[in-house]
Protein backbone atom coordinates (compact mmCIF):
# COMPACT_ATOMS: atom_id res chain seq x y z
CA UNK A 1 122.33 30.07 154.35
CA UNK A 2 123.20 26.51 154.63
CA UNK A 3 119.71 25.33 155.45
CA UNK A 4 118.79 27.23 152.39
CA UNK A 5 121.09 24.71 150.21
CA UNK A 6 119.79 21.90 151.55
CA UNK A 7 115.95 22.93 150.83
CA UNK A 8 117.22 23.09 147.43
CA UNK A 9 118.94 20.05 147.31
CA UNK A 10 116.01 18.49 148.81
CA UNK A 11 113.67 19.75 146.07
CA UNK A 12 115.93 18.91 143.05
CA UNK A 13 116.05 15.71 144.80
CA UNK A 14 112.16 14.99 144.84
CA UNK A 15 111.71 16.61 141.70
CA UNK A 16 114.42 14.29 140.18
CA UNK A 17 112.17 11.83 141.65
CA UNK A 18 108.85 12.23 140.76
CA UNK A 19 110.10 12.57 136.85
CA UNK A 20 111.29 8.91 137.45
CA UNK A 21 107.96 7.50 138.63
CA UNK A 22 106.25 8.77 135.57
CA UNK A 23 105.19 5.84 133.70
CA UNK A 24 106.45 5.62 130.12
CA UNK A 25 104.39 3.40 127.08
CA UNK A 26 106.59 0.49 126.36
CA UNK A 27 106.30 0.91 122.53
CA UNK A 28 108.42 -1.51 120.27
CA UNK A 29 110.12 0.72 117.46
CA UNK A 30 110.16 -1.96 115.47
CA UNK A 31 108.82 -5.35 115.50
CA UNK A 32 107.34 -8.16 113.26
CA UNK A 33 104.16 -9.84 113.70
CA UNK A 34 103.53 -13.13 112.05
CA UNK A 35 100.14 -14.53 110.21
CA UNK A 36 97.78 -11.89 111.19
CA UNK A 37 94.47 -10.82 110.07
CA UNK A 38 93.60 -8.05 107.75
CA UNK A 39 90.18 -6.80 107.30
CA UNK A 40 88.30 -3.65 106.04
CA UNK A 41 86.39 -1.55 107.43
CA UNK A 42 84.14 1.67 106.95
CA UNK A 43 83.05 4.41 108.88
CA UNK A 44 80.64 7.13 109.24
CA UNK A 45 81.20 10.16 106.59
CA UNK A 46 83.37 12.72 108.63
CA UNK A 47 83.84 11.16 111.63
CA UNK A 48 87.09 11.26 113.10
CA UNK A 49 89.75 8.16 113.85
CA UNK A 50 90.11 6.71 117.45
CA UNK A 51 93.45 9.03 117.14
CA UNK A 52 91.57 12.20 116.22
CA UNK A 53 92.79 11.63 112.55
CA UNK A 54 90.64 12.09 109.22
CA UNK A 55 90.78 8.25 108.05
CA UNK A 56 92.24 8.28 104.50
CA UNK A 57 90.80 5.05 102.29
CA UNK A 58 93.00 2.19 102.48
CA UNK A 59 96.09 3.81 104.00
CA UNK A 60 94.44 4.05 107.93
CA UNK A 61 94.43 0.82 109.85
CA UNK A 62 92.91 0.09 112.97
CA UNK A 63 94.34 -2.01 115.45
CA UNK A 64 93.07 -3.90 118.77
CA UNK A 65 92.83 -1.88 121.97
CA UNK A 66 95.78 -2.50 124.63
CA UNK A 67 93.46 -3.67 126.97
CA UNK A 68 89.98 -5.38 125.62
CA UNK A 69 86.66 -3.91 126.59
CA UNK A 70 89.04 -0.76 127.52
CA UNK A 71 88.82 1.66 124.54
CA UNK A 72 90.97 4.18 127.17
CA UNK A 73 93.71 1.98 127.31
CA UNK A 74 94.96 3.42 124.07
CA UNK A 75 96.46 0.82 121.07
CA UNK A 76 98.39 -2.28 121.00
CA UNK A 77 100.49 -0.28 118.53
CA UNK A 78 100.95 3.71 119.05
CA UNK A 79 99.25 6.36 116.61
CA UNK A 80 101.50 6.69 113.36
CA UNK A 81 102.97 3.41 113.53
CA UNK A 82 104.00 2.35 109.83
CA UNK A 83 102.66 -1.63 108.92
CA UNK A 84 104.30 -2.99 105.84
CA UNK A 85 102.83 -6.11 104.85
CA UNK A 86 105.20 -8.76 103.02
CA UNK A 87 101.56 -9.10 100.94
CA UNK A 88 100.86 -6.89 98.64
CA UNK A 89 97.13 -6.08 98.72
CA UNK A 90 94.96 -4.85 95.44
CA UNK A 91 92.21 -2.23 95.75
CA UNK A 92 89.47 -0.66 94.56
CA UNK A 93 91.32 2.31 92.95
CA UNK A 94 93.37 0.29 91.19
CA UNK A 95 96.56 0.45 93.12
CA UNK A 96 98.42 -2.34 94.94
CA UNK A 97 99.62 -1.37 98.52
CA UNK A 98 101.34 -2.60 101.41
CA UNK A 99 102.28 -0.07 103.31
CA UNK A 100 99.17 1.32 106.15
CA UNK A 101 99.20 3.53 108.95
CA UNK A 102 98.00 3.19 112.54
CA UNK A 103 95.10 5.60 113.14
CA UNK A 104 91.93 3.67 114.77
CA UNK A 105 91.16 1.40 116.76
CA UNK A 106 89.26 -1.86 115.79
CA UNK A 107 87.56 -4.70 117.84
CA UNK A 108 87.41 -2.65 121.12
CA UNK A 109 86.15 -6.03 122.75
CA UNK A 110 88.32 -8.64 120.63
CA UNK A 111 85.41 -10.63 120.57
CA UNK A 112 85.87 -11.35 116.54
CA UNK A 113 88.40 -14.22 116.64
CA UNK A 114 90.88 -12.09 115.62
CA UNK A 115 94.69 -12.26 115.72
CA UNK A 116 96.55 -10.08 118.29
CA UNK A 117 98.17 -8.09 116.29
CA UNK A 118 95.71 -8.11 113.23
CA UNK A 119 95.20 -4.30 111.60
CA UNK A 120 91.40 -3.37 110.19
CA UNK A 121 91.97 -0.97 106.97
CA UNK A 122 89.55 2.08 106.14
CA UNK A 123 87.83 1.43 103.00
CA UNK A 124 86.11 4.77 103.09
CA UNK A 125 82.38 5.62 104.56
CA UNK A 126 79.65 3.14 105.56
CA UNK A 127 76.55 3.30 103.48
CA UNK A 128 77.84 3.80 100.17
CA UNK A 129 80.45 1.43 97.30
CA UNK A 130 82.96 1.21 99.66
CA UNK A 131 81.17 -0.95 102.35
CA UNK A 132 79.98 -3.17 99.53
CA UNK A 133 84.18 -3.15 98.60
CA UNK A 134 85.08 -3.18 101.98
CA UNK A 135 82.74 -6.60 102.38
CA UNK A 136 84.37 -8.25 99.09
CA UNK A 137 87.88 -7.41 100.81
CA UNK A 138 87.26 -10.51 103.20
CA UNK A 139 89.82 -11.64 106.26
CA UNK A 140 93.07 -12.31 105.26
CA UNK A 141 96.45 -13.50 106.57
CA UNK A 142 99.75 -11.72 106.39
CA UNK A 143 103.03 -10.86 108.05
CA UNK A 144 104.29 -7.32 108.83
CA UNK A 145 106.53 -5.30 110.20
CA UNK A 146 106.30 -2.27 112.29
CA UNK A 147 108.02 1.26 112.43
């Protein structure tokens, strides 16, 4: 009986254990980023985001892997993160936005002198208006803040 107890002491233990070593992301809930890049970017017609999302035109934003060359290493900032700019950017449809969400990923080998922290939004699908759009858009500078 008591050898019993201590067997299941002794697995609570471990188990208690091995929960601890599992690594965790180390996410910032909220953060600011100063004078990044913004681009645009299009994609092929019905393929899906690096986060298994449908893109939606000029509200997904791709951001730098965590780990260049690594496209496996996940984000620098998690799926569904919320950028708002401090810039308020116009765009084809007409409407004035600042406010994008993390989807894709952009620049798997940051090899395009971009910032850090820089976000790429989806103009809509290569091939058609919106790359010719998406080309007029040109690099830009802002500051944001995540949520």
């Amino acid at each position: 009986m008591k050898n019993k107890k201590v067997m299941k002491l002794v697995s609570v233990c471990l188990g208690f254990i091995f929960l601890l070593s599992i690594p965790f992301p180390s996410y910032t809930s909220a953060a600011t980023y100063t004078n990044q890049d913004v681009t645009a970017y299009t994609g092929i017609s019905g393929r899906k985001t690096y986060h298994g999302t449908v893109p939606r035109r000029y509200i997904t934003a791709a951001v730098h892997p965590a780990v260049c060359y690594k496209s496996t290493s996940g984000t620098v900032l998690k799926k569904g993160t919320i950028i708002t700019s401090n810039t308020k950017f116009s765009f084809p449809d007409g409407k004035v936005r600042n406010t994008f969400t993390v989807e894709d990923m952009g620049d798997v080998k940051c090899d395009r002198g971009l910032s850090r922290y820089f976000f790429d939004i989806y103009f809509g699908v290569s091939g058609t208006a919106d790359e010719k759009n998406a080309g007029k858009f040109e690099e830009k500078k802002t500051t944001y803040t995540t949520k």
